[in-house]
PDB file of N, CA and C in Angstrom:
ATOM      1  N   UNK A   1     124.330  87.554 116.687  1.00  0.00           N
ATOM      2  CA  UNK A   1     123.699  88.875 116.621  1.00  0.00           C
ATOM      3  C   UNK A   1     123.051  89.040 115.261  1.00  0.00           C
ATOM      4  N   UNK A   2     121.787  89.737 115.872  1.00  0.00           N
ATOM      5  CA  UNK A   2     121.113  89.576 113.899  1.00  0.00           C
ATOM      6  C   UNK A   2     120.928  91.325 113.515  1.00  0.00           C
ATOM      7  N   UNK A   3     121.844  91.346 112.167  1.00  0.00           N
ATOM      8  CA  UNK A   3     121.789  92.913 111.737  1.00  0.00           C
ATOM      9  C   UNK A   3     121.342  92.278 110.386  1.00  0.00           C
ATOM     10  N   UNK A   4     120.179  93.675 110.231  1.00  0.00           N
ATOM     11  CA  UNK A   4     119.585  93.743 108.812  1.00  0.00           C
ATOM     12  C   UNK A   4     120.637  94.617 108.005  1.00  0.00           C
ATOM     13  N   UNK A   5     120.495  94.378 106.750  1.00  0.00           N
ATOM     14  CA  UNK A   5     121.298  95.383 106.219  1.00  0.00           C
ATOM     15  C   UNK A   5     120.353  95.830 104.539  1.00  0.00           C
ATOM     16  N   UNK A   6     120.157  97.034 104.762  1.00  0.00           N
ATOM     17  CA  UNK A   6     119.714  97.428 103.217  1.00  0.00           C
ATOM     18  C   UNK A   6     120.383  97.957 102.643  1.00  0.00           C
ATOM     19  N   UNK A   7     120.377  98.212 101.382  1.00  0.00           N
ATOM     20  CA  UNK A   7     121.065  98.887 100.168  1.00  0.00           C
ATOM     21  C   UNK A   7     119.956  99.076  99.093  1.00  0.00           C
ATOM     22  N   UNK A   8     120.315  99.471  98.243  1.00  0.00           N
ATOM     23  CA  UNK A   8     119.788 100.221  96.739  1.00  0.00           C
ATOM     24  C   UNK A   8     119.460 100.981  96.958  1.00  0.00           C
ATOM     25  N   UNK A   9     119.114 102.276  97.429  1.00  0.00           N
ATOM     26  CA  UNK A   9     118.957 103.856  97.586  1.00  0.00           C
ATOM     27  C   UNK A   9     119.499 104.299  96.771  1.00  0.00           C
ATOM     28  N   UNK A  10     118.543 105.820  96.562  1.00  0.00           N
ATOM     29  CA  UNK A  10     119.617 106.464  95.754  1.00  0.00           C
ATOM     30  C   UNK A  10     118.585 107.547  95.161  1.00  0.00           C
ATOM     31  N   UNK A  11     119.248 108.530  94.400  1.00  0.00           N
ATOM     32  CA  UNK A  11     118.970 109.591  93.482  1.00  0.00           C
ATOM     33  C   UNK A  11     117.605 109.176  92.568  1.00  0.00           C
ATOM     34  N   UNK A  12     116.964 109.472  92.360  1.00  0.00           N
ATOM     35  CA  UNK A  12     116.312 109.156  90.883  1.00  0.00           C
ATOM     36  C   UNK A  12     115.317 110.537  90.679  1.00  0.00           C
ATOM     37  N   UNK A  13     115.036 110.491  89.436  1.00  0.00           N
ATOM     38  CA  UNK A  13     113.673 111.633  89.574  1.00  0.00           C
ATOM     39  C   UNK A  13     112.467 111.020  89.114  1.00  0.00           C
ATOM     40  N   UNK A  14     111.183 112.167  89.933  1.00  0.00           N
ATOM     41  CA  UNK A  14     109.938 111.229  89.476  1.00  0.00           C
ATOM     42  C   UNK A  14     109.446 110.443  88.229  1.00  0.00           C
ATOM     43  N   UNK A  15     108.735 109.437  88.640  1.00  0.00           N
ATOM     44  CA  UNK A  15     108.629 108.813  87.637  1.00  0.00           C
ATOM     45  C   UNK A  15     109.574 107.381  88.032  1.00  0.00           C
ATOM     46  N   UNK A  16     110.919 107.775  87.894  1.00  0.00           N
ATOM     47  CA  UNK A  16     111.821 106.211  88.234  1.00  0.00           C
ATOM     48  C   UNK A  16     111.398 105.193  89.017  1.00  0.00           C
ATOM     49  N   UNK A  17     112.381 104.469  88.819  1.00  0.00           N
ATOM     50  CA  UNK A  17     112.557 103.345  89.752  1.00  0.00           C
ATOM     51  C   UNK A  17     113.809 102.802  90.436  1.00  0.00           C
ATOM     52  N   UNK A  18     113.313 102.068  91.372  1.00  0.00           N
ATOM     53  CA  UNK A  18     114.603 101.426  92.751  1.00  0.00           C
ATOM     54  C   UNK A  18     114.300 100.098  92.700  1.00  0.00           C
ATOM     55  N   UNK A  19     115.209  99.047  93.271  1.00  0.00           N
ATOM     56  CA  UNK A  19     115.077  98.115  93.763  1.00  0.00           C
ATOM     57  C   UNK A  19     115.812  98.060  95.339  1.00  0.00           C
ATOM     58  N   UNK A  20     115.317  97.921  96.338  1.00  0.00           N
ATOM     59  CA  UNK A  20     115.833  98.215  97.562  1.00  0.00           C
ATOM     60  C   UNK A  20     116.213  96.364  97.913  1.00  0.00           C
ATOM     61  N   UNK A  21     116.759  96.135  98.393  1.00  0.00           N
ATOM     62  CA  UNK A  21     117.337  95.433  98.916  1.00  0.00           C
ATOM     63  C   UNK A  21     117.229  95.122 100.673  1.00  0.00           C
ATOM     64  N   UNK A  22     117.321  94.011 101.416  1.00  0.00           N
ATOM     65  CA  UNK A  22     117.367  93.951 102.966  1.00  0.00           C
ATOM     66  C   UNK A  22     118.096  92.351 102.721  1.00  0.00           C
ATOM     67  N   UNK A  23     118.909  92.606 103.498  1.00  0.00           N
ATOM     68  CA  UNK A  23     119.981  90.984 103.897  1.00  0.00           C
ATOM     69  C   UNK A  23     120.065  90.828 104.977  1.00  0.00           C
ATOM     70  N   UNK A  24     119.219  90.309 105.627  1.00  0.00           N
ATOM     71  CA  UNK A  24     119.587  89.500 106.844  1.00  0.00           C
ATOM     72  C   UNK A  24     120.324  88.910 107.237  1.00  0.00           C
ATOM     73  N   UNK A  25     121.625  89.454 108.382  1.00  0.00           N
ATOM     74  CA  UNK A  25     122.349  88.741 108.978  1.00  0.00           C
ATOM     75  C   UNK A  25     122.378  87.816 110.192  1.00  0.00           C
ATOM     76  N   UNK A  26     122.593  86.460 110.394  1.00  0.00           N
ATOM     77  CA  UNK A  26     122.833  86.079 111.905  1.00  0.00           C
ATOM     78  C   UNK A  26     121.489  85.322 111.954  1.00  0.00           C
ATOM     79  N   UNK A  27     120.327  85.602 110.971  1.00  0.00           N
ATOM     80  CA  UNK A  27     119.111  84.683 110.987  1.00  0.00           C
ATOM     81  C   UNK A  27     118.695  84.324 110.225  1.00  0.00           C
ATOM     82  N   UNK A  28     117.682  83.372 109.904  1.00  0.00           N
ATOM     83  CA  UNK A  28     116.926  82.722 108.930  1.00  0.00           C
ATOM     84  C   UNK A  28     115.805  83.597 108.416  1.00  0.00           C
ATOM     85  N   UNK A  29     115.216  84.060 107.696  1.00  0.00           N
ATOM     86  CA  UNK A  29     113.341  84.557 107.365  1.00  0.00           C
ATOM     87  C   UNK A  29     113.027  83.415 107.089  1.00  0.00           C
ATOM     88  N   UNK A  30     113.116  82.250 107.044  1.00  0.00           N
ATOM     89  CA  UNK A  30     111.614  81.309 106.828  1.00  0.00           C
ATOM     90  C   UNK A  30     111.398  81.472 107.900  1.00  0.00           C
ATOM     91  N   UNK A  31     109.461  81.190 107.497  1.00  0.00           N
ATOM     92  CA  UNK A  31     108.647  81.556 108.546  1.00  0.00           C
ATOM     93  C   UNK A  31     108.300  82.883 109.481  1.00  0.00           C
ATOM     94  N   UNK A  32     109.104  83.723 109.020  1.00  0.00           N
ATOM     95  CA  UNK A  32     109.607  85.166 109.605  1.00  0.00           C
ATOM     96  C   UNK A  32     108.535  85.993 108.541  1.00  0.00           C
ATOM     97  N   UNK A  33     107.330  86.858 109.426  1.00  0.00           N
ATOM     98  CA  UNK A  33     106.636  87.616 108.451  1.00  0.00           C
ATOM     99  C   UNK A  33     107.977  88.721 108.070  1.00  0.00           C
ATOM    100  N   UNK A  34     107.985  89.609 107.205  1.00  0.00           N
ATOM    101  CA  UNK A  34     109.231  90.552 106.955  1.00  0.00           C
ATOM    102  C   UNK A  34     108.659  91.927 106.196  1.00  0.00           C
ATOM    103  N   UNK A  35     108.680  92.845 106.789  1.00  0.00           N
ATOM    104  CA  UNK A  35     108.235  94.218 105.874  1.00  0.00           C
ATOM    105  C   UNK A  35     109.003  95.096 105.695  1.00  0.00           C
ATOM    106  N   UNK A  36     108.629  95.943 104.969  1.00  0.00           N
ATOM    107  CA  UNK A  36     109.648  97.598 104.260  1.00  0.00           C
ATOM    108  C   UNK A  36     108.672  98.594 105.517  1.00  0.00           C
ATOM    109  N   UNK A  37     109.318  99.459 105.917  1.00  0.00           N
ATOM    110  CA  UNK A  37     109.050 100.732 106.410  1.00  0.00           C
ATOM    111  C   UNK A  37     109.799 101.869 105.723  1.00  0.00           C
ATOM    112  N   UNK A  38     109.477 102.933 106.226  1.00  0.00           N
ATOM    113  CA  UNK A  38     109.736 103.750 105.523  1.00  0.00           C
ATOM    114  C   UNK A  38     109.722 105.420 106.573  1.00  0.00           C
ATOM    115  N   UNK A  39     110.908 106.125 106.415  1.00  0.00           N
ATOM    116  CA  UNK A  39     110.881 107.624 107.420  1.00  0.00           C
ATOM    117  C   UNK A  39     111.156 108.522 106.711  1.00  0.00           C
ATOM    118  N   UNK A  40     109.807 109.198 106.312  1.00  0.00           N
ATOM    119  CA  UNK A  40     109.805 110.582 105.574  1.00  0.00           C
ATOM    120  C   UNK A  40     110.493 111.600 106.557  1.00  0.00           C
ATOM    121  N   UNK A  41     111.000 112.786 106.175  1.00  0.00           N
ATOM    122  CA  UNK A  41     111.348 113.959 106.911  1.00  0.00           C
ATOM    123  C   UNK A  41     110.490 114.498 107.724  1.00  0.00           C
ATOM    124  N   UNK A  42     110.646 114.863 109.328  1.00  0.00           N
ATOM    125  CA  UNK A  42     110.024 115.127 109.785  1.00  0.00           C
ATOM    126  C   UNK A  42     108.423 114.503 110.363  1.00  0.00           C
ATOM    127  N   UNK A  43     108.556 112.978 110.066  1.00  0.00           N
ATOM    128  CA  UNK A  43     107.328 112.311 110.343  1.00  0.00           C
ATOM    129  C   UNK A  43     107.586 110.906 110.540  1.00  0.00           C
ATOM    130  N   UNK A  44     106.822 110.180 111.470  1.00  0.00           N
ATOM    131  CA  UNK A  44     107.286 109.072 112.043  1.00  0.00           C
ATOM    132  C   UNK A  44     107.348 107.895 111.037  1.00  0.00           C
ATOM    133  N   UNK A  45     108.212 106.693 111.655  1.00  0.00           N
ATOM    134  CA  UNK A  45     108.189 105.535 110.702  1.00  0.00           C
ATOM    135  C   UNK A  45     106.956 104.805 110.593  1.00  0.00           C
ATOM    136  N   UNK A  46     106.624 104.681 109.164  1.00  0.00           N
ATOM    137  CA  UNK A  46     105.443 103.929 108.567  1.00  0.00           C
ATOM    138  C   UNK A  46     105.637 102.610 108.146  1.00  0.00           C
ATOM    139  N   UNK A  47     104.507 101.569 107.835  1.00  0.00           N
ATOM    140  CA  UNK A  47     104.371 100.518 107.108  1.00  0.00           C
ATOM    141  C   UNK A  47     104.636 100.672 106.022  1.00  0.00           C
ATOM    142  N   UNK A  48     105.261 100.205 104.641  1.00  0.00           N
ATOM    143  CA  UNK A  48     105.334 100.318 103.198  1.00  0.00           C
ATOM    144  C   UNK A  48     104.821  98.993 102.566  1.00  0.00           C
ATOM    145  N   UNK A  49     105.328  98.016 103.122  1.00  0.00           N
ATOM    146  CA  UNK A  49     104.590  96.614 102.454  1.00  0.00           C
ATOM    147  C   UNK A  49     105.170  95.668 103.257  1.00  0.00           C
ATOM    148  N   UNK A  50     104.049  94.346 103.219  1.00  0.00           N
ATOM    149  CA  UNK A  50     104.354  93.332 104.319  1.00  0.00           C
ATOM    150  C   UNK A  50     104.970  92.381 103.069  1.00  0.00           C
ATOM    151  N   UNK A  51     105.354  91.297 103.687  1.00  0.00           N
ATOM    152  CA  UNK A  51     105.277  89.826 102.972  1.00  0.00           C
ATOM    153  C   UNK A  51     105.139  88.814 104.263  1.00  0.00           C
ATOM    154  N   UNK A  52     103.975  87.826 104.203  1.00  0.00           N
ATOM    155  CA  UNK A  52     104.457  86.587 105.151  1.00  0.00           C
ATOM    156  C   UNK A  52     105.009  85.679 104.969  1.00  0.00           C
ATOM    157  N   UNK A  53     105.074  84.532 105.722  1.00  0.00           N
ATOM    158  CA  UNK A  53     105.654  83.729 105.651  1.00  0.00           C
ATOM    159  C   UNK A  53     105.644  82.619 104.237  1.00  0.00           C
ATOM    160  N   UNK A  54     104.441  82.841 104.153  1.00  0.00           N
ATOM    161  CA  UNK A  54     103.585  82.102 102.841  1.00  0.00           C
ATOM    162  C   UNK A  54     103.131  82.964 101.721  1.00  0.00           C
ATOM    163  N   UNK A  55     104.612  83.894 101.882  1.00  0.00           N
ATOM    164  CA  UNK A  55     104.412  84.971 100.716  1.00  0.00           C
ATOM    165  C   UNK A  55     103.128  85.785  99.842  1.00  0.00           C
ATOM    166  N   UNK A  56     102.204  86.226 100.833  1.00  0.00           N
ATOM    167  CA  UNK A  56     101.342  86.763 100.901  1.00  0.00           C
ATOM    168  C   UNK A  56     101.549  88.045 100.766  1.00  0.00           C
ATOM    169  N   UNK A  57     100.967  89.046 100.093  1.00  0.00           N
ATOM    170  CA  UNK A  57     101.365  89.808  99.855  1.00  0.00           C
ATOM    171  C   UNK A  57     100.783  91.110 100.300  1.00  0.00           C
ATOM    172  N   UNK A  58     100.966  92.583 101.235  1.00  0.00           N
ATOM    173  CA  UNK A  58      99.864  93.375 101.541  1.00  0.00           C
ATOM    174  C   UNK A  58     100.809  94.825 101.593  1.00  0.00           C
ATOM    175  N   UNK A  59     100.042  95.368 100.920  1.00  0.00           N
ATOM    176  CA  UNK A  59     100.848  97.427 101.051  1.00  0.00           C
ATOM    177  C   UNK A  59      99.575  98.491 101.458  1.00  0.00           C
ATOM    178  N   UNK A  60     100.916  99.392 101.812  1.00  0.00           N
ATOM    179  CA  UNK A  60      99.851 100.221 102.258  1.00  0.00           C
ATOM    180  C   UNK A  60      98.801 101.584 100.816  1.00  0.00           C
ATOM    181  N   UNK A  61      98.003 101.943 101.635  1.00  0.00           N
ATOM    182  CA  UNK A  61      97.425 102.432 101.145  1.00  0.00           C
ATOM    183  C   UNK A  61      98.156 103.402  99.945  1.00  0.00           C
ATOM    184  N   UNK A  62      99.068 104.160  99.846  1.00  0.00           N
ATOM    185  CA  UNK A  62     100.043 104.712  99.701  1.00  0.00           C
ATOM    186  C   UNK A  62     100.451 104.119  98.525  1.00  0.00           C
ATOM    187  N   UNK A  63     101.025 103.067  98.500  1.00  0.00           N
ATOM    188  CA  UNK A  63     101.819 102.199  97.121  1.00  0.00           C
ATOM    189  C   UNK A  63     100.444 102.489  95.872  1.00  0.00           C
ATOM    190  N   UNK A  64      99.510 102.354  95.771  1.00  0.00           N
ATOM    191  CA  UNK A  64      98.457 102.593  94.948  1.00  0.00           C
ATOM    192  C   UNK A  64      99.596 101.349  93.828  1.00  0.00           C
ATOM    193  N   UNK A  65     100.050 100.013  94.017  1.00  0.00           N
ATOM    194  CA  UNK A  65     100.010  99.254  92.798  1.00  0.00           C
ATOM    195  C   UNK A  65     101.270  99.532  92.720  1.00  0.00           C
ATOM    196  N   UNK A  66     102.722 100.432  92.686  1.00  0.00           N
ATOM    197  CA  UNK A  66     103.706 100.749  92.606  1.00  0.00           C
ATOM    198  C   UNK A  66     104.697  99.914  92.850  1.00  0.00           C
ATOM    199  N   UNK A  67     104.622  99.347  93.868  1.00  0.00           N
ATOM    200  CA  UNK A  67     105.678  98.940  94.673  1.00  0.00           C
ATOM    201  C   UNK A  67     105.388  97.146  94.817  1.00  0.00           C
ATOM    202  N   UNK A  68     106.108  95.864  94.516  1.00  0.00           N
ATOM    203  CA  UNK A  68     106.085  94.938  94.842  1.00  0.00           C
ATOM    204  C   UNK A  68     107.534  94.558  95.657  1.00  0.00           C
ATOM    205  N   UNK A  69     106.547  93.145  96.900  1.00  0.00           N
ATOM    206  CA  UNK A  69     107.658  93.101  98.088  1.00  0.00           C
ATOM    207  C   UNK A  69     107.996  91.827  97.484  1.00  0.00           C
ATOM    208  N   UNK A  70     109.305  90.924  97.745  1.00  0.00           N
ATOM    209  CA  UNK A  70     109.313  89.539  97.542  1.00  0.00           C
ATOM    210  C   UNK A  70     110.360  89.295  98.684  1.00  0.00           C
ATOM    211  N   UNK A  71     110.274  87.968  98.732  1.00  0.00           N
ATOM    212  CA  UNK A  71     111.377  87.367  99.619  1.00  0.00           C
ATOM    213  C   UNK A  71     112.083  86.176  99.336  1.00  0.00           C
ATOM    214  N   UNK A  72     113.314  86.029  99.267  1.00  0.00           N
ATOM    215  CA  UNK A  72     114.428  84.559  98.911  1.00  0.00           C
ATOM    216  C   UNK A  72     114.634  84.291 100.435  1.00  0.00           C
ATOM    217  N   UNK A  73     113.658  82.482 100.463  1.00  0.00           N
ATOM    218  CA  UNK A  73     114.231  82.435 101.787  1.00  0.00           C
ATOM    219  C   UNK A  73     115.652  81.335 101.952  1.00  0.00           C
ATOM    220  N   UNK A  74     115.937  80.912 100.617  1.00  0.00           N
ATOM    221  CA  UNK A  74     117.427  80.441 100.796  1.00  0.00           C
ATOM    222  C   UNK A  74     118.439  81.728 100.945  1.00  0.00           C
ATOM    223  N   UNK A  75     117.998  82.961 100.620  1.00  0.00           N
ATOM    224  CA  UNK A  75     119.359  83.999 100.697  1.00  0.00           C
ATOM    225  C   UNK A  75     118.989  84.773 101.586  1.00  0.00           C
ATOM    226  N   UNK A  76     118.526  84.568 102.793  1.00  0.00           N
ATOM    227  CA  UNK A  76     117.668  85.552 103.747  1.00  0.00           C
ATOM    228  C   UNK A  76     117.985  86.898 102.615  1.00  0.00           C
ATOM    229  N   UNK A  77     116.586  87.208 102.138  1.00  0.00           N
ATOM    230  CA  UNK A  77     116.920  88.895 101.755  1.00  0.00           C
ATOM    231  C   UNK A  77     115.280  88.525 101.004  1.00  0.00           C
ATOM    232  N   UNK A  78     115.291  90.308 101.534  1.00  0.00           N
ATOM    233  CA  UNK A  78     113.667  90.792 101.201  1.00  0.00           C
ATOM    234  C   UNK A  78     114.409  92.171 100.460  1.00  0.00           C
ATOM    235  N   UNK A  79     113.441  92.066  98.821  1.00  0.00           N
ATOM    236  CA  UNK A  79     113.454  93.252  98.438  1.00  0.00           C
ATOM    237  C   UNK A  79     112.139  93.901  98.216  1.00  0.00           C
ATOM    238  N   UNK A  80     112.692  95.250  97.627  1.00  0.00           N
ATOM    239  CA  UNK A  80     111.141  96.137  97.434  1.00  0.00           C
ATOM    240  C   UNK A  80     111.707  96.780  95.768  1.00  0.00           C
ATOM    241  N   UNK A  81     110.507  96.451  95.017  1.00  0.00           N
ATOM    242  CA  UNK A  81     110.415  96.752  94.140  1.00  0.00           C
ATOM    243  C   UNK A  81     109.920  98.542  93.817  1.00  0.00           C
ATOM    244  N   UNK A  82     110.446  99.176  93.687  1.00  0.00           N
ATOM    245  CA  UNK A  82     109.657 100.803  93.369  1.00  0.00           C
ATOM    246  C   UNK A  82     109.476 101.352  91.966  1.00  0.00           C
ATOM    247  N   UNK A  83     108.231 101.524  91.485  1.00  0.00           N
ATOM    248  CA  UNK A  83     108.210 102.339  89.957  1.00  0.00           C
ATOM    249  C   UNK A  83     107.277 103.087  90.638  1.00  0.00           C
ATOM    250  N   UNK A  84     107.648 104.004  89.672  1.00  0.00           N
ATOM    251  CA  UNK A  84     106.286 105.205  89.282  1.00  0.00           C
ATOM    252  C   UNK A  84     107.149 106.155  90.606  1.00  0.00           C
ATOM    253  N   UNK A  85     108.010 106.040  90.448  1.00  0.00           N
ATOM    254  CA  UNK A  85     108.438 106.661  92.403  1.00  0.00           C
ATOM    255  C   UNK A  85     107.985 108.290  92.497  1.00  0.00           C
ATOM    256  N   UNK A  86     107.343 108.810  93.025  1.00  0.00           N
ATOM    257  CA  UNK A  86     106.824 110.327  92.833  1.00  0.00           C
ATOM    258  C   UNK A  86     107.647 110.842  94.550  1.00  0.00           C
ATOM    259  N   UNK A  87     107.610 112.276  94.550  1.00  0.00           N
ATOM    260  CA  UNK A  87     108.350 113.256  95.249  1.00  0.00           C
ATOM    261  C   UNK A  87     107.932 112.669  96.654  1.00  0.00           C
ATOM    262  N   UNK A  88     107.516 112.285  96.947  1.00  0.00           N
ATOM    263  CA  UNK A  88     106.587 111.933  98.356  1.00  0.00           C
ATOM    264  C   UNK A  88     106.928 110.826  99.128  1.00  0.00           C
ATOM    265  N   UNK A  89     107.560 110.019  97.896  1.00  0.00           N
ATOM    266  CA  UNK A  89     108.760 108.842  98.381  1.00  0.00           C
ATOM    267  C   UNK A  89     109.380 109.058  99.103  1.00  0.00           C
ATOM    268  N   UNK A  90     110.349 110.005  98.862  1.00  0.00           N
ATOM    269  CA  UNK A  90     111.625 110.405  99.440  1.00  0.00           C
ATOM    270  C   UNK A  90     111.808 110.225 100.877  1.00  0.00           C
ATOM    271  N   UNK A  91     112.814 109.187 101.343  1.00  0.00           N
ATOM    272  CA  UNK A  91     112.756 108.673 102.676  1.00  0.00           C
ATOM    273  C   UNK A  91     113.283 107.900 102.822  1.00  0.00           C
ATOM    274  N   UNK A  92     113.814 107.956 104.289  1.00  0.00           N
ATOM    275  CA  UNK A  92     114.548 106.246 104.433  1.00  0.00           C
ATOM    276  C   UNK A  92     114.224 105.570 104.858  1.00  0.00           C
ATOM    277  N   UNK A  93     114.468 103.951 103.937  1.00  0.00           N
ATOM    278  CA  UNK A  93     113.659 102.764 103.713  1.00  0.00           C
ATOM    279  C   UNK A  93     114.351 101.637 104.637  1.00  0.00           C
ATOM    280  N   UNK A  94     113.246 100.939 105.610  1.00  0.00           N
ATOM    281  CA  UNK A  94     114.035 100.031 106.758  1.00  0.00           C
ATOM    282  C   UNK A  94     113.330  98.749 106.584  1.00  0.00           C
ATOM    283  N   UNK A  95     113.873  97.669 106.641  1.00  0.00           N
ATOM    284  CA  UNK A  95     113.198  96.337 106.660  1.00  0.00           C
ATOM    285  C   UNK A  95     113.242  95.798 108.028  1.00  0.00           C
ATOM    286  N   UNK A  96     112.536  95.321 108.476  1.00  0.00           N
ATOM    287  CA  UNK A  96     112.365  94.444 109.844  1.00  0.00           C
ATOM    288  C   UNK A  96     111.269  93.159 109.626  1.00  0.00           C
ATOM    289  N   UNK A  97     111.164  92.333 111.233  1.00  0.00           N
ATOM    290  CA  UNK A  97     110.216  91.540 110.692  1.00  0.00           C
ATOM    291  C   UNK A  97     108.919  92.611 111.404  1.00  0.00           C
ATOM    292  N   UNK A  98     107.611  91.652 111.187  1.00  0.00           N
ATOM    293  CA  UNK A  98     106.670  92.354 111.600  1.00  0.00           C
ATOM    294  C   UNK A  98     105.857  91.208 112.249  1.00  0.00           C
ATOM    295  N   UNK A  99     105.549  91.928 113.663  1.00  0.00           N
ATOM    296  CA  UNK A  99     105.892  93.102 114.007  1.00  0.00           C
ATOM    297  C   UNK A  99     107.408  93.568 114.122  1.00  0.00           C
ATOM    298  N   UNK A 100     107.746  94.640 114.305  1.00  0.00           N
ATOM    299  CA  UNK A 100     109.322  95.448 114.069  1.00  0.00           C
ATOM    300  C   UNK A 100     109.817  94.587 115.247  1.00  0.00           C
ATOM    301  N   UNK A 101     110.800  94.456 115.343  1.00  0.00           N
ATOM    302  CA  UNK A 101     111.790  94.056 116.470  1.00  0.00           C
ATOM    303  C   UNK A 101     113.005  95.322 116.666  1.00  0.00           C
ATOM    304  N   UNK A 102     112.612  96.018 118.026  1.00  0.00           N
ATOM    305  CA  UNK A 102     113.433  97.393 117.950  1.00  0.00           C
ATOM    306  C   UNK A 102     114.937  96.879 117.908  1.00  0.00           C
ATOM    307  N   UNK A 103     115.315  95.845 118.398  1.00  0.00           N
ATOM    308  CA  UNK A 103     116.976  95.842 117.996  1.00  0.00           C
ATOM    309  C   UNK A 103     117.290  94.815 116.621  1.00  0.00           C
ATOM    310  N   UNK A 104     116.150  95.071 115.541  1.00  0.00           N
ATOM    311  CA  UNK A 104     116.527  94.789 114.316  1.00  0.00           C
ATOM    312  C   UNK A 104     116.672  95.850 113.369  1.00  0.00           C
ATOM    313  N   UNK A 105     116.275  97.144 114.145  1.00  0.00           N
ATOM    314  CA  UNK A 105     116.577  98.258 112.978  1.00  0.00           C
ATOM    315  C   UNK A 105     117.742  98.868 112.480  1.00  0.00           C
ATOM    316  N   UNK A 106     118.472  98.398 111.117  1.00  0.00           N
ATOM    317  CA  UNK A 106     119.717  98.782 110.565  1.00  0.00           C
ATOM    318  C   UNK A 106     119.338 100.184 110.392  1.00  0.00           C
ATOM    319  N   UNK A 107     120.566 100.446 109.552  1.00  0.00           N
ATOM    320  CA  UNK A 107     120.660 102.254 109.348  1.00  0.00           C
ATOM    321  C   UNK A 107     120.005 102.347 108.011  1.00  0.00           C
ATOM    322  N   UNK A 108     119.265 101.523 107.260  1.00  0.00           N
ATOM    323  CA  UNK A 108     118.398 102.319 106.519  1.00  0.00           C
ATOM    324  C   UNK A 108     118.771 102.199 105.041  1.00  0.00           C
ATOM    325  N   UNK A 109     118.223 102.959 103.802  1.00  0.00           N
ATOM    326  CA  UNK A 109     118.403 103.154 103.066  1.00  0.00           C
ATOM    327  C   UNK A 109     118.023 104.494 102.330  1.00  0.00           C
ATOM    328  N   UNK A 110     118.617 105.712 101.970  1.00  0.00           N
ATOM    329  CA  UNK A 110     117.872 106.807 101.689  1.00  0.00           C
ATOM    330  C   UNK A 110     117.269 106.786 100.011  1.00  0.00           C
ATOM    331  N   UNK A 111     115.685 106.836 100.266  1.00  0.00           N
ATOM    332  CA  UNK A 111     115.544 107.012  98.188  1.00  0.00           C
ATOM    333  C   UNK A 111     115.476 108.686  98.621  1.00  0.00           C
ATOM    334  N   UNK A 112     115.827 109.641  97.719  1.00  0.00           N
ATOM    335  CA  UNK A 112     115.498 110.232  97.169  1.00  0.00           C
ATOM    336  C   UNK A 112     115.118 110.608  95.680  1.00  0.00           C
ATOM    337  N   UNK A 113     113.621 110.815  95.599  1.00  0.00           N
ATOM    338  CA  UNK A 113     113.217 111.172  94.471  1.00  0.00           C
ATOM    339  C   UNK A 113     113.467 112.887  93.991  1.00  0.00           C
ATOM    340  N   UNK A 114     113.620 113.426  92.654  1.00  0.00           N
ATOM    341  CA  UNK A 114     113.326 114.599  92.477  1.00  0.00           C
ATOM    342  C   UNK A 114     112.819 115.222  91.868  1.00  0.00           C
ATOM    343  N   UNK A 115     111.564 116.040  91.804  1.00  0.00           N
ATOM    344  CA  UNK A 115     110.685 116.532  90.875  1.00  0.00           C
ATOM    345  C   UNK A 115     110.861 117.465  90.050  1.00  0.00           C
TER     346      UNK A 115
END
């Protein structure tokens, strides 16, 4: 059975920074494209940043430069890098591959930022 699992959430106020974390259980990511999503309050889950297989790198419009994705594919785990984190962040942060695989979505990670 393959469960993602994230961590590093948390408190910060604008301006800060996170390092989010995703550990893949039960599978490999080589070769596995792998991205961050992200569920603001009240609004559906979004793209935040891809990585492929060949560590390519693509975010959304949104990151404006903020945010870098990487991936260890000896330790299955994809993190997300966050600075500059502003109020608008605030949300919980999900890794899957991409496209999403609906029975890879763990429970998340909450950032909250505060202004």
């Amino acid at each position: 059975q393959v469960q993602l699992v994230e961590s590093g959430g948390g408190l910060v106020p604008a301006g800060g920074s996170l390092r989010l974390s995703c550990k893949v259980q039960g599978a490999s990511i080589s070769g596995i494209h792998m991205a961050w999503y992200r569920q603001r309050p009240g609004a559906e889950r979004e793209w935040v940043a891809r990585i492929s297989s060949g560590r390519n790198t693509y975010y959304a419009d949104f990151v404006e430069g903020r945010f870098t994705i990487s991936r260890d594919n000896a330790k299955d785990t994809v993190d997300l890098q966050m600075t500059s984190l502003k109020d608008n962040d605030s949300a919980v942060y999900y890794c899957n591959k991409l496209p999403p695989r609906k029975s890879y979505w763990g429970q998340g990670t909450q950032v909250s930022v505060s202004s």
